[in-house]
N, C-alpha and C. Protein backbone atom coordinates (compact mmCIF):
# COMPACT_ATOMS: atom_id res chain seq x y z
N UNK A 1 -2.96 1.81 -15.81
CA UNK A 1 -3.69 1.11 -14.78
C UNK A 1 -2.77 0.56 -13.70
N UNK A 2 -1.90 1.48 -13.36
CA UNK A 2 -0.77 1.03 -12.51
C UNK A 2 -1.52 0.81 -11.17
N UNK A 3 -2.29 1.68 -10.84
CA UNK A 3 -2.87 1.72 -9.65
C UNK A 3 -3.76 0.82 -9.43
N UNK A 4 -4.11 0.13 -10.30
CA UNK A 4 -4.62 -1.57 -9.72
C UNK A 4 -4.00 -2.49 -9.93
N UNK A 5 -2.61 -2.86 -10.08
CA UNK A 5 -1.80 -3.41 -10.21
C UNK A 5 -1.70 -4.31 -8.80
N UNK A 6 -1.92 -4.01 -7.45
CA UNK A 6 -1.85 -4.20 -5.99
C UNK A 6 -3.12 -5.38 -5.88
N UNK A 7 -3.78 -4.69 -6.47
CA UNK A 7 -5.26 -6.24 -6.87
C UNK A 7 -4.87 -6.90 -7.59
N UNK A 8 -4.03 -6.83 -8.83
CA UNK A 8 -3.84 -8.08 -8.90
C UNK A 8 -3.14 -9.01 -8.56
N UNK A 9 -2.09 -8.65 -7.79
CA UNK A 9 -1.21 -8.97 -6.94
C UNK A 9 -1.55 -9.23 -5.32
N UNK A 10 -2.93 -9.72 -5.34
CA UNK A 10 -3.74 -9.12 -4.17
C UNK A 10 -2.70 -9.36 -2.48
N UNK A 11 -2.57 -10.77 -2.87
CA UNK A 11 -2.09 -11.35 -1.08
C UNK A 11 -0.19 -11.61 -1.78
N UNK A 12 0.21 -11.05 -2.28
CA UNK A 12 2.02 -11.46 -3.12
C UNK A 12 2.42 -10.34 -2.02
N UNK A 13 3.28 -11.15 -1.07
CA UNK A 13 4.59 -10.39 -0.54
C UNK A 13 5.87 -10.06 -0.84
N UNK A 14 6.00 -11.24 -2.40
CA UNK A 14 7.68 -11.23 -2.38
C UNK A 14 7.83 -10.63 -3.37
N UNK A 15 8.39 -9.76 -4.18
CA UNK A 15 9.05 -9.47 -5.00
C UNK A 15 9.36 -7.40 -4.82
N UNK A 16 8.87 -6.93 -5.63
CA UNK A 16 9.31 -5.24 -5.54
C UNK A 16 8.19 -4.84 -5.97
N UNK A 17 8.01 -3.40 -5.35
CA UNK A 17 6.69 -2.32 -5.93
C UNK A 17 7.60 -0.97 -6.30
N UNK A 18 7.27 -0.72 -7.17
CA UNK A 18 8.07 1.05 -7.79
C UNK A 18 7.43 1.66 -6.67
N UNK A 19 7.28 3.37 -6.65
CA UNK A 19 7.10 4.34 -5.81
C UNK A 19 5.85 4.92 -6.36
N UNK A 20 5.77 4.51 -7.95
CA UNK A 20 5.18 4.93 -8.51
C UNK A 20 3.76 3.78 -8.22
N UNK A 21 3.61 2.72 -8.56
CA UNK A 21 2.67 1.64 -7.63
C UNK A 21 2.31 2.13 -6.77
N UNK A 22 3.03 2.26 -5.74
CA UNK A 22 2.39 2.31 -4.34
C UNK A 22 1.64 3.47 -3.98
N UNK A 23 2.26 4.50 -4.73
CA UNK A 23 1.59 6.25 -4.43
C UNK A 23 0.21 5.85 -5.16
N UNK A 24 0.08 5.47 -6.24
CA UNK A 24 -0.91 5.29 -6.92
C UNK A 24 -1.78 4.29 -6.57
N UNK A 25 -1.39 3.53 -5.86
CA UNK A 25 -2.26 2.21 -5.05
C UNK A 25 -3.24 3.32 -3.97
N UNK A 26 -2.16 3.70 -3.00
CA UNK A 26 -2.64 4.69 -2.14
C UNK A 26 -3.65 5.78 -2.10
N UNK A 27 -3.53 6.69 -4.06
CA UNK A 27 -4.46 8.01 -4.18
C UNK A 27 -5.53 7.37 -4.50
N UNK A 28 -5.94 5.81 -5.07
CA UNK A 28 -7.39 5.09 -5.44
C UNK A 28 -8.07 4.58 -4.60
N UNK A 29 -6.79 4.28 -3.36
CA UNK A 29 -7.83 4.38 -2.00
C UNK A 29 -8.00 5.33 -1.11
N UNK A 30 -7.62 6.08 -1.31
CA UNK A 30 -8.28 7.54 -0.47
C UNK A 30 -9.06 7.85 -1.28
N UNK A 31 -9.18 8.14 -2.51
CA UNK A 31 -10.37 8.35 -3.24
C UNK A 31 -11.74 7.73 -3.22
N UNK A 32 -11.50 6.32 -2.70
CA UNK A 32 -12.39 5.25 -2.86
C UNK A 32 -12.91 5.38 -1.44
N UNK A 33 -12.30 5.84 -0.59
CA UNK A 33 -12.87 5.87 0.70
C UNK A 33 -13.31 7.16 0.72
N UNK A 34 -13.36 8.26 0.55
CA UNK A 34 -14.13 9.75 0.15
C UNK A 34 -15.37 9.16 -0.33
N UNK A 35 -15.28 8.44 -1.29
CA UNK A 35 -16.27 8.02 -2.01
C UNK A 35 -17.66 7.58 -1.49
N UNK A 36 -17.20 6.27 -1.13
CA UNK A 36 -18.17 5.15 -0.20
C UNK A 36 -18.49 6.24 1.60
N UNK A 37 -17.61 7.15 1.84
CA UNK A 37 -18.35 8.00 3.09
C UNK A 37 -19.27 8.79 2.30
N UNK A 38 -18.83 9.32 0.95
CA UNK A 38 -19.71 10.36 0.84
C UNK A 38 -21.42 9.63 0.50
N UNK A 39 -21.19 8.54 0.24
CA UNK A 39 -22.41 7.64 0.03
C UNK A 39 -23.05 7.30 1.09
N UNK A 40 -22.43 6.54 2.01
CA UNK A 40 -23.25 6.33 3.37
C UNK A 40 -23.90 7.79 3.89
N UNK A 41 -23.06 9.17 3.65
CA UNK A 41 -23.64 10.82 4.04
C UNK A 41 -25.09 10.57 3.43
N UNK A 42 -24.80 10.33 2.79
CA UNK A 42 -26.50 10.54 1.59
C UNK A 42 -27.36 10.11 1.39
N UNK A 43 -26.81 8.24 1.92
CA UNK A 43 -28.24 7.10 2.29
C UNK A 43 -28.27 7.32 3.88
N UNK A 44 -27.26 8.01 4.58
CA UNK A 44 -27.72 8.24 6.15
C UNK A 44 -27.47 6.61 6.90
N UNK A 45 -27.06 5.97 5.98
CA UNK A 45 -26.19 4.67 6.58
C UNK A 45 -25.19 4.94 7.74
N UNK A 46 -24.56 3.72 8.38
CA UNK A 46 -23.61 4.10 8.81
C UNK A 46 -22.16 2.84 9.23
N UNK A 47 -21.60 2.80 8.37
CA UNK A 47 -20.07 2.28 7.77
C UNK A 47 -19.98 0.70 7.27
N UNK A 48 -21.35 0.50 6.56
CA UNK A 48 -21.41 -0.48 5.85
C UNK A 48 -20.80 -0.70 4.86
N UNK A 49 -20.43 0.23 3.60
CA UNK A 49 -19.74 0.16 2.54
C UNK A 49 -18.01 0.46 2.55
N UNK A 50 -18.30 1.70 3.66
CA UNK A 50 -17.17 1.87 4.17
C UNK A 50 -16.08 1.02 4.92
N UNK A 51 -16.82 0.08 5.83
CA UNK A 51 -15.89 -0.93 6.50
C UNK A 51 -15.36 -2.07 5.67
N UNK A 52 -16.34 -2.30 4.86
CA UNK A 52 -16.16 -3.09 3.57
C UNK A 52 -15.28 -2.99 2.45
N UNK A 53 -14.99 -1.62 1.88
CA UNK A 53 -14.10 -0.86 1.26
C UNK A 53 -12.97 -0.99 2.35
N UNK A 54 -12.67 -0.80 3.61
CA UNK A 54 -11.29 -0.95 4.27
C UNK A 54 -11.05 -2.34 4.67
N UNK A 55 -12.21 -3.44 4.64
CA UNK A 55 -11.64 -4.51 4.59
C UNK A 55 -10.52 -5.40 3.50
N UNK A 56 -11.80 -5.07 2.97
CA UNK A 56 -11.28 -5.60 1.52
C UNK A 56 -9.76 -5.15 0.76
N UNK A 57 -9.49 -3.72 1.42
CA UNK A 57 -7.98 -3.41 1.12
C UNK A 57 -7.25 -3.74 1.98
N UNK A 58 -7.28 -4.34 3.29
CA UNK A 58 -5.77 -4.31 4.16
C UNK A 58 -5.10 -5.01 3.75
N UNK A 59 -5.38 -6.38 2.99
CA UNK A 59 -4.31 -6.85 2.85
C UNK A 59 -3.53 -6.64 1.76
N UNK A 60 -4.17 -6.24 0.14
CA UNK A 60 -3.40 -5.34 -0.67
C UNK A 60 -2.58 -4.23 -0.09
N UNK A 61 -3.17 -3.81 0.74
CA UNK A 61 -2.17 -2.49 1.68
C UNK A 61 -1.01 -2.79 1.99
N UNK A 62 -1.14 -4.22 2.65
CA UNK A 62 -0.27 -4.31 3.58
C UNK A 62 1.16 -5.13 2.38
N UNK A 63 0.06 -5.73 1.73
CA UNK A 63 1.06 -6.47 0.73
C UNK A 63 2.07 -5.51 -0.36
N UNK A 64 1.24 -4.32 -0.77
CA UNK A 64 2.17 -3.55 -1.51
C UNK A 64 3.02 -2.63 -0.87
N UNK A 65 2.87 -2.30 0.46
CA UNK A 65 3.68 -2.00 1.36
C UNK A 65 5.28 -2.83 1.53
N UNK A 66 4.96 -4.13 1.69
CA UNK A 66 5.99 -4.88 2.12
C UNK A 66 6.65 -4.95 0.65
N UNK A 67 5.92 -4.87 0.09
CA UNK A 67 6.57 -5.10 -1.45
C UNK A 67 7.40 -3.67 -2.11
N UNK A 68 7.06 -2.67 -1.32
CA UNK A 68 7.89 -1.41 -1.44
C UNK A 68 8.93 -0.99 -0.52
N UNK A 69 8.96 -1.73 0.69
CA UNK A 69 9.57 -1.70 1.23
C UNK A 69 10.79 -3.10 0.72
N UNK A 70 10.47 -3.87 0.68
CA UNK A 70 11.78 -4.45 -0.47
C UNK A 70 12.37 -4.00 -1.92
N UNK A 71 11.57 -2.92 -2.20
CA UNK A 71 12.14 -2.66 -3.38
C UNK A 71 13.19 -1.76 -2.71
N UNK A 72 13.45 -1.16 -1.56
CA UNK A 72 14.59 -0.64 -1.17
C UNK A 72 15.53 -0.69 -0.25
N UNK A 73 15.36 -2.55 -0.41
CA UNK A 73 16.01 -3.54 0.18
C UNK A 73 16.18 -3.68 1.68
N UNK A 74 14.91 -3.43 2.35
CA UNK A 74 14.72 -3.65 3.38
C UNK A 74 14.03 -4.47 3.94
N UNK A 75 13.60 -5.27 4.76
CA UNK A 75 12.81 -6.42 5.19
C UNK A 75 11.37 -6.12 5.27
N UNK A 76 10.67 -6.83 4.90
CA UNK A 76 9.05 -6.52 4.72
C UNK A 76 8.51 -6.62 6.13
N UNK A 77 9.26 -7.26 7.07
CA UNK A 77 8.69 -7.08 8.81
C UNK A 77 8.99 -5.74 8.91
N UNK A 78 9.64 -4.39 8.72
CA UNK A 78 9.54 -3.60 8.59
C UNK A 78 8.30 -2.50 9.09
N UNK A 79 7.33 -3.27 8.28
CA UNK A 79 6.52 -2.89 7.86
C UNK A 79 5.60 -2.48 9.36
N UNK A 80 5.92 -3.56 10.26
CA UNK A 80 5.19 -3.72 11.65
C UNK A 80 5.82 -2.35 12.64
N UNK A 81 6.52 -1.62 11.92
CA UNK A 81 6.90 -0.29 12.68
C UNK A 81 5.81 0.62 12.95
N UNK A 82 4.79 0.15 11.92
CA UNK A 82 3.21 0.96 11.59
C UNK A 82 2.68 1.13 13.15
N UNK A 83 2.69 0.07 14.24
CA UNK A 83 2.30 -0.32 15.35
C UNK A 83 3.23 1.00 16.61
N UNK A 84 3.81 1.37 15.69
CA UNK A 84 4.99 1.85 17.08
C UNK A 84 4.58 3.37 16.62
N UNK A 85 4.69 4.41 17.56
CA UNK A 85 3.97 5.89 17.49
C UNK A 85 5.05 6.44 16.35
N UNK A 86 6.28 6.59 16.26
CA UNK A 86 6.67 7.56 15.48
C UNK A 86 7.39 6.37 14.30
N UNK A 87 7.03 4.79 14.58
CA UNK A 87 7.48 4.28 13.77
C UNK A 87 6.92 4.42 11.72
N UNK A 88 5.64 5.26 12.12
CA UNK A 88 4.99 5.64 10.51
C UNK A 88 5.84 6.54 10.09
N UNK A 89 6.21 7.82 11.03
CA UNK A 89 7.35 8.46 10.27
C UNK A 89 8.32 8.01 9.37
N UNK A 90 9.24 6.86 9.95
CA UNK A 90 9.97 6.31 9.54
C UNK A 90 9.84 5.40 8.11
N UNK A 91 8.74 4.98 7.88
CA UNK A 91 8.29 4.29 6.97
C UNK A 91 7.47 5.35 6.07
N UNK A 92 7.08 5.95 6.02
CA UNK A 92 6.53 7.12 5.64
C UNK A 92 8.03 8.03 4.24
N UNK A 93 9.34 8.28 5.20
CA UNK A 93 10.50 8.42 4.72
C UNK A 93 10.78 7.14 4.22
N UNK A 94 11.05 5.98 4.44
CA UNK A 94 11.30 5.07 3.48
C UNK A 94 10.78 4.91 2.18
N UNK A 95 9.06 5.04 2.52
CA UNK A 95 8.75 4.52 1.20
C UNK A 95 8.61 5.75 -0.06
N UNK A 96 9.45 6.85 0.52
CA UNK A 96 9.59 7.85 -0.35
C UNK A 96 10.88 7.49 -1.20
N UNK A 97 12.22 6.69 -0.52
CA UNK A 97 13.36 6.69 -1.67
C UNK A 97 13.10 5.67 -2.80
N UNK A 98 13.81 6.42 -3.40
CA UNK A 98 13.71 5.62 -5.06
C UNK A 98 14.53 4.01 -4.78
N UNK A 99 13.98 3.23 -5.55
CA UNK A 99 14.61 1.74 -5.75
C UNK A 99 16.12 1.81 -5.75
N UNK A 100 16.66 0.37 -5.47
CA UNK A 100 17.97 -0.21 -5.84
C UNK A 100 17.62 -0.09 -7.27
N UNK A 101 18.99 0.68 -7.40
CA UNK A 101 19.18 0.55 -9.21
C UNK A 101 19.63 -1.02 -9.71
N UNK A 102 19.70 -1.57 -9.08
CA UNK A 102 20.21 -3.43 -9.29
C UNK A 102 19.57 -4.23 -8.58
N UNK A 103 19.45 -5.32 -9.33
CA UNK A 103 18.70 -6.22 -8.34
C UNK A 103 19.05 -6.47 -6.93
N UNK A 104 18.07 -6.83 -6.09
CA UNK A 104 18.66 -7.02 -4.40
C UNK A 104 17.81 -8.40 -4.26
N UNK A 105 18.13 -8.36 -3.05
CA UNK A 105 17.99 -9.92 -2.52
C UNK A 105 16.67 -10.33 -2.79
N UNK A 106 15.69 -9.41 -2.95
CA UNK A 106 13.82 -9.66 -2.74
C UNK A 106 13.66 -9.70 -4.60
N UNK A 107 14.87 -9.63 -5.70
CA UNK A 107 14.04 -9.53 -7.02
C UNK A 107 14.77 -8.39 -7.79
N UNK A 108 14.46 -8.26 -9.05
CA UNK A 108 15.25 -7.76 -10.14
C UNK A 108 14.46 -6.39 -9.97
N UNK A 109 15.16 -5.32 -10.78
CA UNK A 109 14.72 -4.07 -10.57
C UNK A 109 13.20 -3.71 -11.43
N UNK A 110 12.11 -3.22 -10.97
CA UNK A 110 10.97 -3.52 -11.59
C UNK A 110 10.73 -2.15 -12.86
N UNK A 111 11.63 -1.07 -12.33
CA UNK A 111 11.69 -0.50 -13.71
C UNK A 111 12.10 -0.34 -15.02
């Protein structure tokens, strides 16, 4: 149940997220949002459950983000590169390398 691990951690910025967290945070909400569209398709609604489903995650998003982005000892403002056009690339490649094998400044190694 790694992949709800980010809920329970809902609004926590400080410490580390594995790669493995965050990918898995990530495939339960793309799934979850397939989901809730394919529902509004079918009651002919339109982005009630859905806006609700992306509310309710930004800030887990944003929180296990910053929290993966310190696990490879980089600053969780970082994270605000999201805002800049090719700055997702960049973070995109970040949050692909593997952890500090030792603790760093944000917390002990979480694997």
């Amino acid at each position: 149940m790694l992949f709800l691990q980010p809920y329970k951690k809902y609004a926590v910025f400080s410490g580390r997220a594995t790669r493995q967290e965050f990918w898995l945070f990530h495939l339960f909400y793309i799934i979850g949002f397939i989901v809730f569209i394919n529902i509004e398709e079918m009651l002919g609604s339109e982005g009630g459950f859905f806006i609700l489903w992306m509310l309710g995650n930004i800030i887990p998003q944003i929180a296990v983000g910053v929290r993966r982005l310190h696990d490879t000892n980089k600053s969780g403002w970082m994270y605000l590169l999201m805002v800049v056009p090719l700055g997702n690339i960049f973070l995109l490649v970040l949050f692909c390398f593997d952890s500090d094998k030792e603790d760093n400044r944000f917390g002990p190694n979480p694997k």
